[in-house]
Protein backbone atom coordinates (compact mmCIF):
# COMPACT_ATOMS: atom_id res chain seq x y z
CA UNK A 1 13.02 -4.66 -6.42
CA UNK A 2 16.02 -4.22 -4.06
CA UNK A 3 15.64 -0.58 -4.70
CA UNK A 4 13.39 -0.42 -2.28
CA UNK A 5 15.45 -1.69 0.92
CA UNK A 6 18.21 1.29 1.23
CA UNK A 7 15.89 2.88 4.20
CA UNK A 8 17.65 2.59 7.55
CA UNK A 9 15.08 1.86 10.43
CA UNK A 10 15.30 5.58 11.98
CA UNK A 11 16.59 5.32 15.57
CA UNK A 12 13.18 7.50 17.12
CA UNK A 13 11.03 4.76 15.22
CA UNK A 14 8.40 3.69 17.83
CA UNK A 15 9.30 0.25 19.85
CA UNK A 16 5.62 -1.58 18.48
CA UNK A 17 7.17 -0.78 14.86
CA UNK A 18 10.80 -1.78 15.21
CA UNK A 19 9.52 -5.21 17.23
CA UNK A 20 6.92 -6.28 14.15
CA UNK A 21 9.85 -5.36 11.77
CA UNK A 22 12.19 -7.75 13.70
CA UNK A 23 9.32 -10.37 13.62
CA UNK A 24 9.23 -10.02 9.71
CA UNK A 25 12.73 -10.02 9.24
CA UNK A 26 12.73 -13.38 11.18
CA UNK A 27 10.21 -14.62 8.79
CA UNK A 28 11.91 -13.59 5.78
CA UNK A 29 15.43 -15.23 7.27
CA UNK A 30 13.23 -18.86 7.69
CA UNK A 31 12.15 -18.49 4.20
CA UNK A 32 15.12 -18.13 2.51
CA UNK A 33 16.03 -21.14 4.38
CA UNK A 34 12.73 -22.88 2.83
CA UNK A 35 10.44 -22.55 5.82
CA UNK A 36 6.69 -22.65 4.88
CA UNK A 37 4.83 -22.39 7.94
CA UNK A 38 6.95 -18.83 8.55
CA UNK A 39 5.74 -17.95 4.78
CA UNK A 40 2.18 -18.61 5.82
CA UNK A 41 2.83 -16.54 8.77
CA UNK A 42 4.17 -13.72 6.14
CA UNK A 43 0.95 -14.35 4.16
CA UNK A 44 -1.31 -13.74 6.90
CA UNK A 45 0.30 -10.76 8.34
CA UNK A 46 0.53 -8.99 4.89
CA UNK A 47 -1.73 -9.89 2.36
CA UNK A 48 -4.46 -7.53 2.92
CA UNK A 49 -2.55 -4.71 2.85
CA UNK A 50 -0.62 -5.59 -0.15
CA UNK A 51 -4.49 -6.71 -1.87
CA UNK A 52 -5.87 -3.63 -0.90
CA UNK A 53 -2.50 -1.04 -2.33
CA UNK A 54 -3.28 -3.43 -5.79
CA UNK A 55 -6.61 -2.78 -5.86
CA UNK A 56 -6.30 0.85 -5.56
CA UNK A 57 -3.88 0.49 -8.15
CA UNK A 58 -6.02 -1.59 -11.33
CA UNK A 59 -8.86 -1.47 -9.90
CA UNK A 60 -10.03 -5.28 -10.49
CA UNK A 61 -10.40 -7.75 -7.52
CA UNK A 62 -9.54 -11.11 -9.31
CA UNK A 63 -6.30 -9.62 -11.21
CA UNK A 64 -5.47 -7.80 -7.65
CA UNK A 65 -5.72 -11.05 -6.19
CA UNK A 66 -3.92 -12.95 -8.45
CA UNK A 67 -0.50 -10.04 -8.63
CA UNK A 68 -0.78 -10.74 -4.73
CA UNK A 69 -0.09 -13.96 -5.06
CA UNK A 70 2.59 -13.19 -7.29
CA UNK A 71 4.19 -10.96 -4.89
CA UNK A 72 4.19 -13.64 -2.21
CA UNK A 73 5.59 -16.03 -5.10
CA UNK A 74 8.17 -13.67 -5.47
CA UNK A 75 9.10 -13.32 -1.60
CA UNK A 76 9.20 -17.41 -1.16
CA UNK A 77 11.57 -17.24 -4.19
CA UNK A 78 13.79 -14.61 -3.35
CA UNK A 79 13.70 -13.90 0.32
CA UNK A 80 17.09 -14.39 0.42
CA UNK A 81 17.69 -11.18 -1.27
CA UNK A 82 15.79 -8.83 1.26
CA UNK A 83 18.07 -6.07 2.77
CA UNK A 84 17.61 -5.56 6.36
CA UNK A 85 18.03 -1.84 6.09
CA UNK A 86 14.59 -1.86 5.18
CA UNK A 87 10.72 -2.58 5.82
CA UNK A 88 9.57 -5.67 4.76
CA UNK A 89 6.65 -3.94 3.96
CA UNK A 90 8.16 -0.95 1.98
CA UNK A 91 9.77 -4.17 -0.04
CA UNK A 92 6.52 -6.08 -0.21
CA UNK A 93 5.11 -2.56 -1.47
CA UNK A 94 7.60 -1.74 -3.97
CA UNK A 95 7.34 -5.62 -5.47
CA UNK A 96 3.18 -5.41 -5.60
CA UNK A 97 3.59 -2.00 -7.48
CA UNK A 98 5.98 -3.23 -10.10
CA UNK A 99 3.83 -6.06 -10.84
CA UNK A 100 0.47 -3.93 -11.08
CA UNK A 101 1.89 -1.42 -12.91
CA UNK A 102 2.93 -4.25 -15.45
CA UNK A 103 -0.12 -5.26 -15.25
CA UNK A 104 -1.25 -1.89 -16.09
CA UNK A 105 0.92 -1.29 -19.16
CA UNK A 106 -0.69 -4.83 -20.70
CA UNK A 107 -4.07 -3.53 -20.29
CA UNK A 108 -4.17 0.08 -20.34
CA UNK A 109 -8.05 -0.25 -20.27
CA UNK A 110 -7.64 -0.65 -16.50
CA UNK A 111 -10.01 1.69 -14.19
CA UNK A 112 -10.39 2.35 -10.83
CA UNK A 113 -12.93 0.11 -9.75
CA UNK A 114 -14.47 2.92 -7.09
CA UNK A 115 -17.25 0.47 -5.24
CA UNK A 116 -14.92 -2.97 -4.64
CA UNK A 117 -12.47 -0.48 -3.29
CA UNK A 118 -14.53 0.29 -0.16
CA UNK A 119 -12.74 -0.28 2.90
CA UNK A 120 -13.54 -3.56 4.68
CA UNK A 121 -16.66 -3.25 7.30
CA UNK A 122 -15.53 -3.22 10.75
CA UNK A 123 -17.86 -5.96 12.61
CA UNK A 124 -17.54 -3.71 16.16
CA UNK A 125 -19.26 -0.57 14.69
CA UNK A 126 -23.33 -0.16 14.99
CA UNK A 127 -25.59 -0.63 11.55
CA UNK A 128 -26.08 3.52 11.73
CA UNK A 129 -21.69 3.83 12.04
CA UNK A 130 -21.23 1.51 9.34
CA UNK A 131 -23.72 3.54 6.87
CA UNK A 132 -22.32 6.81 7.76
CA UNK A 133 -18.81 5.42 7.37
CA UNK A 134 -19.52 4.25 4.25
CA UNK A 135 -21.30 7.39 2.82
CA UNK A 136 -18.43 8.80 4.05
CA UNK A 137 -15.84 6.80 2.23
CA UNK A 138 -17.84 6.90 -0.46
CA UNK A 139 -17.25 10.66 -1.08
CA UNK A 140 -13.79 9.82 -0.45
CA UNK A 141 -13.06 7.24 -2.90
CA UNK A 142 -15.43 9.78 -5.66
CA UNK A 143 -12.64 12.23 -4.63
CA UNK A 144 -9.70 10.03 -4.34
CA UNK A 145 -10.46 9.01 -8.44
CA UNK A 146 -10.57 12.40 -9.45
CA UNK A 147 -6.73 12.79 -8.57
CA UNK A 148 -4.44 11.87 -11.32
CA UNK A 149 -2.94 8.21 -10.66
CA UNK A 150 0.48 9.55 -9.54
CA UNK A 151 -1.08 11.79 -7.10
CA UNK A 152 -3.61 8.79 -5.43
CA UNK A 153 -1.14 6.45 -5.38
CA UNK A 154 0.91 9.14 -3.00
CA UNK A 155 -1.95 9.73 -0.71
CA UNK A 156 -2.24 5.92 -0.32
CA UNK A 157 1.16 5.24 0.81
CA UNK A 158 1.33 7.79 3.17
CA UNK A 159 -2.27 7.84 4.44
CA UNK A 160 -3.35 4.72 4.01
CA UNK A 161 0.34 2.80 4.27
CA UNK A 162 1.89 5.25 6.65
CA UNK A 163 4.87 5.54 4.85
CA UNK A 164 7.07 8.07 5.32
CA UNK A 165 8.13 10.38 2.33
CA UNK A 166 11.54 8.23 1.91
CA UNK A 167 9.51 4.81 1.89
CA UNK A 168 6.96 6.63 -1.05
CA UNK A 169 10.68 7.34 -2.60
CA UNK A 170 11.95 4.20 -2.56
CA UNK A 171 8.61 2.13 -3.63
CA UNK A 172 7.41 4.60 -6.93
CA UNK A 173 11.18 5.08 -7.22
CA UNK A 174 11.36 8.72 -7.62
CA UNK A 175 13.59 11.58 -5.86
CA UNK A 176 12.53 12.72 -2.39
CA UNK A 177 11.69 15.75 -3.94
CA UNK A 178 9.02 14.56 -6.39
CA UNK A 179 7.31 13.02 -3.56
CA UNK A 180 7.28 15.96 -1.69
CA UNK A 181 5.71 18.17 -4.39
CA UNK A 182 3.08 15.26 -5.52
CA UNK A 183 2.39 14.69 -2.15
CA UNK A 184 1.49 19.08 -1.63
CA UNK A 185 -0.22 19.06 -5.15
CA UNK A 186 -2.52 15.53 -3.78
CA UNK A 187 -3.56 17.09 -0.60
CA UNK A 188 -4.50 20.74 -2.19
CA UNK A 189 -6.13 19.06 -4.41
CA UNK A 190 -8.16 16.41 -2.36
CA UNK A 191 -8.70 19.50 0.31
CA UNK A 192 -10.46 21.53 -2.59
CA UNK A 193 -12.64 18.28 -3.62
CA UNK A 194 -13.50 17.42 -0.27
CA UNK A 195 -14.54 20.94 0.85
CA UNK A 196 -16.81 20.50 -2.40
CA UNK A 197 -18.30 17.39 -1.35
CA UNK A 198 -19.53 18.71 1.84
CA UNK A 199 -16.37 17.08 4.04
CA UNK A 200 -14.06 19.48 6.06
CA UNK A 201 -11.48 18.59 8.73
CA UNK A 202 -10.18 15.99 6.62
């Protein structure tokens, strides 16, 4: 999955951002050289976000739990072969997506699971913001799995991931180009079933 790392940390990139890519780059460099405690750190930093781009993907919690810890595997294994040009994360991404979509291909059964894809409750928000969040994500998600999977799986990377259109590139490994017209065809689309559902602004 080295395809992934040819993205060059752009010199405007926010100093929070380039500091907790030097802290993962650290971690990777300790465990190529076999440190576990910095591979637990890795773990902890990372894992829900990789769980939650797999579950998106197959929709099943216990197989999206078990290709995460195949990923991680994967990165004590060969952390040695991370290129710094890269996110860690855009490399973590682009490993968890090879291995669901393998996944995928053995059982092409798969569906978006739509209700163990809700987002995780925050514990801050009152009992009345967590129901109308969740009403609210709920009309989300009903929209999100009427896309086609190409077109859901952009609007997760760069929505829910933040990655920019060369990151998307790099992890569904497809020309900047592609990503740029799923990307217009996703939101058109998600705009028109939104309005439908009753939710505007988004």
């Amino acid at each position: 999955m080295d395809t992934a790392c040819e993205l060059t940390n752009g010199p405007g990139a926010p100093a929070s951002a380039a500091t907790r890519q030097r802290l993962d780059q650290t971690l990777l460099e300790s465990i190529a050289a076999g440190d576990k405690f910095a591979m637990q750190v890795l773990y902890q930093r990372h894992n829900v976000r990789v769980y939650r781009f797999v579950l998106r993907l197959i929709g099943n919690p216990a197989l999206a739990e078990e290709i995460v810890g195949d990923v991680f595997l994967n990165v004590w294994r060969h952390a040695g072969t991370f290129d710094a040009k890269c996110q860690v994360t855009t490399w973590l991404l682009a490993i968890a997506r090879h291995k669901a979509l393998s996944v995928l291909r053995r059982r092409p059964e798969s569906q978006l699971d739509e209700d163990m894809a809700a987002a995780i409750p925050d514990p801050g928000e009152s009992a009345e913001a967590v129901l109308d969040r969740k009403e609210r994500s709920k009309l989300i998600r009903d929209c999100l799995a009427q896309l086609s999977p190409a077109h859901r799986e952009i609007l997760d990377l760069v929505y829910y991931h933040e990655k920019s259109v060369d990151e998307v590139a790099r992890i569904v490994d497809a020309p900047k180009s592609t990503v740029k017209t799923r990307m217009f065809y996703a939101r058109s689309h998600m705009a028109k079933l939104l309005a439908a559902a009753g939710i505007r602004g988004s």
